[in-house]
Protein backbone atom coordinates (compact mmCIF):
# COMPACT_ATOMS: atom_id res chain seq x y z
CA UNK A 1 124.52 -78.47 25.52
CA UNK A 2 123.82 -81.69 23.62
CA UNK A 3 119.62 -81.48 23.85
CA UNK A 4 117.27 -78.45 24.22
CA UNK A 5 116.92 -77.22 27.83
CA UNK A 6 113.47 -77.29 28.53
CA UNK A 7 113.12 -73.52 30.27
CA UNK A 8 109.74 -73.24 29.65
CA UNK A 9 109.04 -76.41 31.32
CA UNK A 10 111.00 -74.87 34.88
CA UNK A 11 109.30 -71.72 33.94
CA UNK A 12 105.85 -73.66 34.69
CA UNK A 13 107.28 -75.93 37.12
CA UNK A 14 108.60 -72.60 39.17
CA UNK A 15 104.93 -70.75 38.79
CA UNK A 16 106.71 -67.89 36.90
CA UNK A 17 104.06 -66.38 33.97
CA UNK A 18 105.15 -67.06 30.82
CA UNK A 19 103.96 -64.70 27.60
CA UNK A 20 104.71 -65.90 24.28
CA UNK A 21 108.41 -66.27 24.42
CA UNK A 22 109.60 -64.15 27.81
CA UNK A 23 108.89 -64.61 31.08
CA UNK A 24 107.00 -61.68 32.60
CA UNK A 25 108.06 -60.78 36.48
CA UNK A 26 105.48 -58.94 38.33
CA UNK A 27 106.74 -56.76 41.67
CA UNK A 28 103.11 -56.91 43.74
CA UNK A 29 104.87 -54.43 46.29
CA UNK A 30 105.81 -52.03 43.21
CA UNK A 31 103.35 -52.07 41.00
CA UNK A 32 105.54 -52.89 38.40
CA UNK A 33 106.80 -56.02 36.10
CA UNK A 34 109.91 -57.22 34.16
CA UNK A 35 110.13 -59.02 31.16
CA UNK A 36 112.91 -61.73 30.52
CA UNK A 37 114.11 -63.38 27.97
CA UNK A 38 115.67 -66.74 28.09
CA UNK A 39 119.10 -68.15 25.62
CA UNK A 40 119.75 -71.38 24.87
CA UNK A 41 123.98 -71.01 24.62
CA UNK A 42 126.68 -74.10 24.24
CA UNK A 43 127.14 -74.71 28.15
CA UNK A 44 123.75 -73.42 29.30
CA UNK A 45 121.55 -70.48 29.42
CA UNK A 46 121.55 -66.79 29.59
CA UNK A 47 118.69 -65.12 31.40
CA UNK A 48 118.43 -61.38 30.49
CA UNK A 49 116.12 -58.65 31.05
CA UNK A 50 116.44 -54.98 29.43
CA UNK A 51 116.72 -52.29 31.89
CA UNK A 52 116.91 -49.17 29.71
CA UNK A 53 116.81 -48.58 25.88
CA UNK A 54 119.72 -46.26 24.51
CA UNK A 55 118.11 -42.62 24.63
CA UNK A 56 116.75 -43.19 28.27
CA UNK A 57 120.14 -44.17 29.62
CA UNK A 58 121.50 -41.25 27.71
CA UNK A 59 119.37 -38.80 28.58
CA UNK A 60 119.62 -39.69 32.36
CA UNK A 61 123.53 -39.31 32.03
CA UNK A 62 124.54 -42.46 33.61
CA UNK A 63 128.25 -42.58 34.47
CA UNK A 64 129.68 -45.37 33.42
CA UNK A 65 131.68 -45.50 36.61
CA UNK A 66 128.33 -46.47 38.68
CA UNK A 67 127.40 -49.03 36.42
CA UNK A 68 130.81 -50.31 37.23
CA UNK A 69 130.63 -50.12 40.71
CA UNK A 70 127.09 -51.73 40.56
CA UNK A 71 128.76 -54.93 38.42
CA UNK A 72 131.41 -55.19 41.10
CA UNK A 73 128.46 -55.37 43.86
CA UNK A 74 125.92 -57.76 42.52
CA UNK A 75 126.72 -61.76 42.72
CA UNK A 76 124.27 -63.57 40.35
CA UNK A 77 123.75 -60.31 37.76
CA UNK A 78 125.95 -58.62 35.04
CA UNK A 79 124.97 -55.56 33.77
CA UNK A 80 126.39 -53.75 30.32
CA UNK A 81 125.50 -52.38 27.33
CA UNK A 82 124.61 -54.84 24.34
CA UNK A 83 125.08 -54.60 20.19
CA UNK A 84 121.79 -52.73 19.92
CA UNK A 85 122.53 -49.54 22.39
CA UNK A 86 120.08 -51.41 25.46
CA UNK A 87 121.23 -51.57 29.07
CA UNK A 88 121.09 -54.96 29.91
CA UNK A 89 120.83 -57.26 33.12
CA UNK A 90 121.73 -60.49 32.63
CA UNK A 91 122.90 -63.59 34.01
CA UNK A 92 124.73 -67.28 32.82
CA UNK A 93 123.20 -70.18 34.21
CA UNK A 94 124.50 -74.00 33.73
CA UNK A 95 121.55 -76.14 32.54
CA UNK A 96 122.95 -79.49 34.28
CA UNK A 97 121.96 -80.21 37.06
CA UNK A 98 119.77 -76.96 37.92
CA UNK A 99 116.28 -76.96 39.59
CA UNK A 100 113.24 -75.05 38.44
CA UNK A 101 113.41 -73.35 41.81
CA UNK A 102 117.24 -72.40 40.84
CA UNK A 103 115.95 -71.50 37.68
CA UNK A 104 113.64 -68.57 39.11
CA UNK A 105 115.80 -67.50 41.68
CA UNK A 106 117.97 -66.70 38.25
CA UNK A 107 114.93 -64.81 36.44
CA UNK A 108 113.94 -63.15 39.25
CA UNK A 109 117.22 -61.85 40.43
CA UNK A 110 117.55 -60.95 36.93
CA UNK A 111 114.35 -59.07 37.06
CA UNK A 112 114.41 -57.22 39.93
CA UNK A 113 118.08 -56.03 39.10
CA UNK A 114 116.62 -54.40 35.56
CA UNK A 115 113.41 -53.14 37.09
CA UNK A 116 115.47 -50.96 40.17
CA UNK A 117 117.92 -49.30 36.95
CA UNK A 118 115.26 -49.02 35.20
CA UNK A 119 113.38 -47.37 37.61
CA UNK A 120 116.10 -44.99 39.01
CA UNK A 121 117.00 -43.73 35.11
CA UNK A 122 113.86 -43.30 33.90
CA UNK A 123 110.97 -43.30 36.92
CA UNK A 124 108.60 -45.14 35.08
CA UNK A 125 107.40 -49.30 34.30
CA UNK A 126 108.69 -48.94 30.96
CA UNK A 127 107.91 -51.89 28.45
């Protein structure tokens, strides 16, 4: 990317809540929100939102084999583990050409994704 995406711009433009630096995803129905970040990389964006921190997705003894299986069904969303021991959702986005309603499909996809993992290892809205 030559010039600075504007995601905070689409973020507004998309009437997603913004709070300081993340993107906060609230599930009415649930009770529950998401937080998700946005990065700026060479040929567009990454849209991520932490699922689990390291000693909740250990102590819930998730096989790795399901988290597999779940990467194999979803279309938009990646999960894995990242360099600091959190499970991760997290998607790749091209910033040409991309509408601020494309844009929150992305996030909220995204958020939902983390929110239902993080739900089903540890029961709880954790922040």
């Amino acid at each position: 990317m030559t010039e600075p995406f504007d995601w905070r711009g689409y973020t507004r433009a998309a009437g997603l809540e913004m709070d300081g630096d993340s993107i906060v995803v609230r599930f009415q129905e649930r009770g529950r929100h998401q937080r998700v970040g946005v990065v700026e990389v060479e040929d567009g964006l990454v849209v991520r939102s932490i699922a689990a921190r390291g000693k909740a997705w250990r102590e819930a003894e998730l096989d790795p084999m399901l988290l597999r299986q779940r990467n194999r069904s979803l279309d938009l969303v990646g999960l894995h583990v990242d360099d600091r021991d959190r499970l991760v959702a997290q998607a790749w986005l091209p910033a040409l050409g991309i509408t601020p309603e494309e844009f929150a499909v992305y996030v909220r996809t995204v958020a939902a994704e983390a929110d239902r993992l993080e739900f089903w290892l540890t029961g709880a809205d954790v922040e």
